[in-house]
Protein backbone atom coordinates (compact mmCIF):
# COMPACT_ATOMS: atom_id res chain seq x y z
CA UNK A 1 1.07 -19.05 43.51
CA UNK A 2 -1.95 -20.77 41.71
CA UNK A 3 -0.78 -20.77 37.72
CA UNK A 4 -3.48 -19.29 36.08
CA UNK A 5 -2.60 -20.99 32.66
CA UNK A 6 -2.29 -17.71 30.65
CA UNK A 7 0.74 -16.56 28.46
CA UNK A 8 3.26 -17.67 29.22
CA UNK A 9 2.60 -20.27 31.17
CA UNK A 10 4.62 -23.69 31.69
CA UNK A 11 3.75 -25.34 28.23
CA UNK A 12 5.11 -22.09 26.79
CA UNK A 13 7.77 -21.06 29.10
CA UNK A 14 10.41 -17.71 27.88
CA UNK A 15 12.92 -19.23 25.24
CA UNK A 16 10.80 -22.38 24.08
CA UNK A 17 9.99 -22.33 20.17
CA UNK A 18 5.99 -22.59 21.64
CA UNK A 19 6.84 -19.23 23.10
CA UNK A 20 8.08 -17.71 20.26
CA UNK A 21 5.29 -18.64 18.11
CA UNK A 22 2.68 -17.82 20.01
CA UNK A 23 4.41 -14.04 20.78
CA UNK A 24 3.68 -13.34 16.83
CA UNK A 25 -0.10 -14.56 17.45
CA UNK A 26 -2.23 -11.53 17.85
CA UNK A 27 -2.03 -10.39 21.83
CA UNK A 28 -6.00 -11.02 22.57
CA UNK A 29 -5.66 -14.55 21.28
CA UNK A 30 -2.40 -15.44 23.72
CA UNK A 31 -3.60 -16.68 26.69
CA UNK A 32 -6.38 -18.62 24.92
CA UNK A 33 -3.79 -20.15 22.62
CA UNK A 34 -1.74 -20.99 25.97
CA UNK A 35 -4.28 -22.45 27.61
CA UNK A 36 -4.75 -25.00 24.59
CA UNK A 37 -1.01 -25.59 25.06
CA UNK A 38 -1.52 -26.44 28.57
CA UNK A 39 -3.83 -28.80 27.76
CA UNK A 40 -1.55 -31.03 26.10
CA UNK A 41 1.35 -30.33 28.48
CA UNK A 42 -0.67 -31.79 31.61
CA UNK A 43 -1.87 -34.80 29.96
CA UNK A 44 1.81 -35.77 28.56
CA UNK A 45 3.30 -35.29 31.42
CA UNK A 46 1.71 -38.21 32.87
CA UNK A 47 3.78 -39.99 30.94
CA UNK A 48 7.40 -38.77 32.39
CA UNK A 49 5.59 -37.62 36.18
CA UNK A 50 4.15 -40.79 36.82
CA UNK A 51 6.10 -44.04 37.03
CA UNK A 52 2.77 -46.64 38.11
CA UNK A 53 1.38 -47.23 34.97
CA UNK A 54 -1.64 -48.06 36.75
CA UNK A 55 -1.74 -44.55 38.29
CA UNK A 56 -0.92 -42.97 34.99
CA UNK A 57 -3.84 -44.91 33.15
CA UNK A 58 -5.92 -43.36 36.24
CA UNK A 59 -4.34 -40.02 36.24
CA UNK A 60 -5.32 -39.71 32.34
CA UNK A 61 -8.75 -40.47 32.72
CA UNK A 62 -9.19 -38.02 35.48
CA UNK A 63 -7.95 -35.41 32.60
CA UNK A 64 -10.74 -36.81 30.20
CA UNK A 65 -12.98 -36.14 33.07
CA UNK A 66 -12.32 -32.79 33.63
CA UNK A 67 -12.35 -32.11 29.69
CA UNK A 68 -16.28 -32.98 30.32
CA UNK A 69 -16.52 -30.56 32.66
CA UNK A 70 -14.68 -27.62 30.84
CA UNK A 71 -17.44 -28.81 27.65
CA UNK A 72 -19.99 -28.64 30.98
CA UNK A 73 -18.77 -25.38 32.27
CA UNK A 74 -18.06 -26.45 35.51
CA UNK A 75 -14.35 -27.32 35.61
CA UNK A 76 -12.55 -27.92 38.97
CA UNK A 77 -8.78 -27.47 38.05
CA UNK A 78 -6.65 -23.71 37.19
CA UNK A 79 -6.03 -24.92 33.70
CA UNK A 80 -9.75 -26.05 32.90
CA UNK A 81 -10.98 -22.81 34.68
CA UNK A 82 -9.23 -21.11 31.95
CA UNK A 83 -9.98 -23.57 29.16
CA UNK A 84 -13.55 -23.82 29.59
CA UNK A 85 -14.06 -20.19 28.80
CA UNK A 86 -11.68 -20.74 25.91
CA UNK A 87 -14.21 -23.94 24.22
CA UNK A 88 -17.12 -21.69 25.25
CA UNK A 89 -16.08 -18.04 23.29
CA UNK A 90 -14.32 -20.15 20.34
CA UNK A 91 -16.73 -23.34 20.03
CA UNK A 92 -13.71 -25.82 19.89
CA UNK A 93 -14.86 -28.96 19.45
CA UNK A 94 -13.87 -32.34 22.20
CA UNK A 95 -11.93 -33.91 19.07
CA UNK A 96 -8.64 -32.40 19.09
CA UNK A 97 -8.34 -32.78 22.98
CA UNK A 98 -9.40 -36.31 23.24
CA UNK A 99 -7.10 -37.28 20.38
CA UNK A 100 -4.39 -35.80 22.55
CA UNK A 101 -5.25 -37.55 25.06
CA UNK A 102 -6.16 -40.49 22.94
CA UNK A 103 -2.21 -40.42 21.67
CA UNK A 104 -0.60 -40.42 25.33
CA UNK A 105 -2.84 -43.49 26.19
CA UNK A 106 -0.82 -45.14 23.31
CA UNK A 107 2.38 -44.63 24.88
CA UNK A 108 1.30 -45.43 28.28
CA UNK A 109 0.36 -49.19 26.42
CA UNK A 110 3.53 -49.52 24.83
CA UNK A 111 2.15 -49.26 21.23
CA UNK A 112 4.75 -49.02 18.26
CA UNK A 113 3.63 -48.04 14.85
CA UNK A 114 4.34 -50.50 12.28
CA UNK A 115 5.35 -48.16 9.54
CA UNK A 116 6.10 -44.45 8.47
CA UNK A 117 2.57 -43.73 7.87
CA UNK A 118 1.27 -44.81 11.03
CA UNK A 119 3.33 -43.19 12.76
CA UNK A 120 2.39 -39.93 11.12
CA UNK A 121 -1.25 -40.95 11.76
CA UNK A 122 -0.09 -40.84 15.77
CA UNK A 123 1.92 -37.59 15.47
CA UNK A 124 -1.12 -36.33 13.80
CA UNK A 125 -3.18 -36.74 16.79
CA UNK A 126 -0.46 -35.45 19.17
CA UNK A 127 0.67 -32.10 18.26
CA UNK A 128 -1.16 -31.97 14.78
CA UNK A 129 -4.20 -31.84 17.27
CA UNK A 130 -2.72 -28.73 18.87
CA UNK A 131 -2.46 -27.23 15.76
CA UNK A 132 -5.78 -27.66 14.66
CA UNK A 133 -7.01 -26.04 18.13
CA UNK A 134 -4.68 -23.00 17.26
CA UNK A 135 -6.02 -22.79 13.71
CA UNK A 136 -9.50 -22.78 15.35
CA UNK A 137 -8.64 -20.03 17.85
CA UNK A 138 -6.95 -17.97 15.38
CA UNK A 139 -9.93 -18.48 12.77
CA UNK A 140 -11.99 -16.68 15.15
CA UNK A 141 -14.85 -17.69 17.25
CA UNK A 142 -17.46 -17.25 13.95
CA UNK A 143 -15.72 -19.05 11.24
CA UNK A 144 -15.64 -22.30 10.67
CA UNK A 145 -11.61 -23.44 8.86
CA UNK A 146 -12.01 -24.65 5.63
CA UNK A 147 -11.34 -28.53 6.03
CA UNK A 148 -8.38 -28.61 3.82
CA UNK A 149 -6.51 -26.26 5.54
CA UNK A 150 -7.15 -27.73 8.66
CA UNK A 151 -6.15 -30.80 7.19
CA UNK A 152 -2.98 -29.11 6.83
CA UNK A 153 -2.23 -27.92 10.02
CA UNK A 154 -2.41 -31.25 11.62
CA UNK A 155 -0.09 -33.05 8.94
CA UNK A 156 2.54 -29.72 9.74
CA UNK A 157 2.04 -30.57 13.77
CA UNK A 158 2.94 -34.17 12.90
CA UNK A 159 5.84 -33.15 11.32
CA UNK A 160 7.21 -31.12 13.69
CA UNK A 161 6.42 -33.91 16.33
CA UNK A 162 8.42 -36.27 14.32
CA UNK A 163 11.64 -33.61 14.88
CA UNK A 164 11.44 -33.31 18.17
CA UNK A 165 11.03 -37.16 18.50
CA UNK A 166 14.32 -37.38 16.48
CA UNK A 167 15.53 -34.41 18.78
CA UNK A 168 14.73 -36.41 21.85
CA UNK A 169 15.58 -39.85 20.71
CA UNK A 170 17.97 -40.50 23.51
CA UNK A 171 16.11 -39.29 25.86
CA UNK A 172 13.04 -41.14 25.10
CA UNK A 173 15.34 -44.77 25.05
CA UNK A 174 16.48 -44.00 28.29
CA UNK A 175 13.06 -44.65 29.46
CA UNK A 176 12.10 -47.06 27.54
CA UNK A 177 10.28 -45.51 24.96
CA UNK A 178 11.00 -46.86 21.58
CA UNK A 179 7.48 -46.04 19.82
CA UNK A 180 9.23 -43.27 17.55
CA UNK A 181 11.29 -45.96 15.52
CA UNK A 182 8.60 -48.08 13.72
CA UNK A 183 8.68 -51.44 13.99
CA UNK A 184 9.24 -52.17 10.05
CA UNK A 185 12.17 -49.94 10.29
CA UNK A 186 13.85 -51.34 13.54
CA UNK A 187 13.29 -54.64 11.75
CA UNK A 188 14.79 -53.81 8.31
CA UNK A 189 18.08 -52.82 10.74
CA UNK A 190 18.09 -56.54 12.44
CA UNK A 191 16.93 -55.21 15.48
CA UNK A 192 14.17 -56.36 18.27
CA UNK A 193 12.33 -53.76 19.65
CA UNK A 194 13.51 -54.01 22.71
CA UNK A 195 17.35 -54.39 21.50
CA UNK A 196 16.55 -50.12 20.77
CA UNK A 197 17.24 -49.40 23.90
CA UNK A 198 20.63 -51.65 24.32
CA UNK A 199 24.32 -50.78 22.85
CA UNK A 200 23.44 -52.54 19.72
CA UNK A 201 20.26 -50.62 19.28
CA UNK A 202 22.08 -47.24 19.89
CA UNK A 203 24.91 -48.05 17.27
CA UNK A 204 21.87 -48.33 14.73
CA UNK A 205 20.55 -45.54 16.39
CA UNK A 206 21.83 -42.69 13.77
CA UNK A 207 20.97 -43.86 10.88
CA UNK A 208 17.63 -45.01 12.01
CA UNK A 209 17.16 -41.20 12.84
CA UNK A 210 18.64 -40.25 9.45
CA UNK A 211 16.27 -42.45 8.27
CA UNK A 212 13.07 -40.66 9.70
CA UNK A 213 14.87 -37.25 9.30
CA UNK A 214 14.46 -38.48 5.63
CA UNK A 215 10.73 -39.35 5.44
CA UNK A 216 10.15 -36.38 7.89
CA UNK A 217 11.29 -34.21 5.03
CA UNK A 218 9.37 -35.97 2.98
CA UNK A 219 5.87 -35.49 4.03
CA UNK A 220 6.33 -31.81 4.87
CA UNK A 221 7.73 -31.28 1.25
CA UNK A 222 4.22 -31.36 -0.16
CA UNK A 223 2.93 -28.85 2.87
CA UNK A 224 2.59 -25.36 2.25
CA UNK A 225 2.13 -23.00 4.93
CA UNK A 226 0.19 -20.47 2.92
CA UNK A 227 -2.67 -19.17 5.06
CA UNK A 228 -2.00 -20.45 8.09
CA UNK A 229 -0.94 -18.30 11.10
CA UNK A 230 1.76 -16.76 11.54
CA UNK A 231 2.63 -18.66 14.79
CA UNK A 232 1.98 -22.01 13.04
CA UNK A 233 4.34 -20.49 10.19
CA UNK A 234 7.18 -19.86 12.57
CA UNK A 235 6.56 -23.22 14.65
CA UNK A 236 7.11 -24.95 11.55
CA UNK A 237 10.00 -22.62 10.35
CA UNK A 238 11.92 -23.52 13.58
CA UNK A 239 11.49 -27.53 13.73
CA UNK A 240 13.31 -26.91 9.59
CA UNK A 241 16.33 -24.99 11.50
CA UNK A 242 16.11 -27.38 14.13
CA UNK A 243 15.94 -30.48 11.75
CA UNK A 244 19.11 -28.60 10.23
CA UNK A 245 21.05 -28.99 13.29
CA UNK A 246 20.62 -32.07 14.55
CA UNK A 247 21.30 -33.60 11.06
CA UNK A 248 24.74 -31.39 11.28
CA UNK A 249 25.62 -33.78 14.36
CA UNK A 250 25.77 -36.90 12.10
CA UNK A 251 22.00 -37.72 13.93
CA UNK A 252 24.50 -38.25 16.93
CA UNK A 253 22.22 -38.28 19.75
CA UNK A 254 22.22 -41.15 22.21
CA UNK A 255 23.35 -38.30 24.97
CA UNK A 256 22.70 -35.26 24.09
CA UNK A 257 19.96 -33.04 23.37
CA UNK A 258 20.20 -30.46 20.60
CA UNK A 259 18.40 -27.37 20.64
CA UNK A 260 18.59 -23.75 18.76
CA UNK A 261 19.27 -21.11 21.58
CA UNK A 262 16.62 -18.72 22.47
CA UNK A 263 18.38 -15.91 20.79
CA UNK A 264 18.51 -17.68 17.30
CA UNK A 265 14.82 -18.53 17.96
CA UNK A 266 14.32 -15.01 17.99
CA UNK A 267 16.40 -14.10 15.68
């Protein structure tokens, strides 16, 4: 069956925190809000789906083409069918998208911040673009957010990108993908990039994460969540409980994944 890219769909499947969230936005505004999900879980998942880089480089710029024609209204694929009546009715700008896709071309290149900061800056235009697309959806299609608070909603999607970075650390090593540990950080621990991904890089490899647990906290002290939706609310409520857990495990998580369970999601 053709997936028509409503809710849920496979960027917000039952029991994910996405899900969740976007099951306290208000019901007319779902499948919209899915479909800007979707967005951002097709063009990522070049990155695990794809193992020629030269075919993921490719793949990714087929995306950005079809973007153009969702913006042209004459899209080709079941997720930009969806989408383009979604950028039409809400007047979402390109920005957001492309900066999505903008931040999966810099993992396809092999680029590693050098600091906290920039690494923020990336998150920022990963899932801090998602949330500015749900802020826009949820602001409704005649209002303009005020700049701060969209401000504000893509700092909170950064942080929550850094947790599930930290939650995902092993996994992403096992592929080679050390661009979550900065490179000031993996040097201040005596380490080589690429030693991050060999025994002596995972022996460093929970306090480096109790280490960006730490300036994760940090920059989402300042962040209030006053205004904002109620599904960005409980996104970022969830990555705090999650950032709880994993810090429970002594940041012990070369191999294994931790996760809340659907049920305390819920709950």
């Amino acid at each position: 069956m053709t997936q028509d890219w409503g809710f849920p769909n496979p960027a917000t499947p039952a029991g994910s925190a996405s899900y969740y969230a976007l099951r306290f936005a208000p019901r007319a505004l779902r499948d919209a809000l899915a479909a800007c999900h979707g967005w951002r879980h097709l063009v990522r998942a070049v990155l695990d789906q794809v193992s020629d880089p030269r075919v993921a480089v490719a793949k990714l710029a087929w995306w950005r083409e079809e973007l153009q024609h969702c913006f042209e209204c004459r899209p080709t694929h079941p997720l930009g069918l969806r989408l383009a009546s979604v950028i039409e009715r809400w007047g979402l700008p390109p920005k957001p998208f492309l900066d999505i896709a903008w931040s999966t071309d810099a993992v396809l290149s092999g680029h590693r911040p050098r600091d906290a900061a920039e690494l923020g800056a990336c998150n920022t235009q990963d899932l801090g673009a998602l949330f500015e697309l749900e802020l826009r959806v949820q602001s409704g299609p005649d209002k303009q957010p005020d700049p701060a608070m969209l401000g504000r909603a893509r700092r909170l999607g950064a942080y929550v990108a850094r947790v599930e970075q930290i939650r995902d650390s092993g996994w992403l090593l096992r592929r080679g993908r050390t661009g979550f540990v900065p490179t000031e950080q993996a040097r201040r621990a005596g380490l080589a990039p690429a030693e991050l991904t060999q025994p002596v890089g995972l022996r460093h490899l929970p306090r480096l994460l109790a280490e960006l647990a730490g300036a994760a906290r940090e920059a989402r002290a300042p962040e209030s969540t006053e205004g904002l939706p109620a599904s960005l609310r409980i996104r970022v409520a969830l990555t705090e409980r999650l950032l709880d857990e994993l810090e429970a495990t002594g940041f012990d998580l070369a191999d294994q994944r931790v996760s809340l369970s659907p049920i305390r999601k819920l709950w």
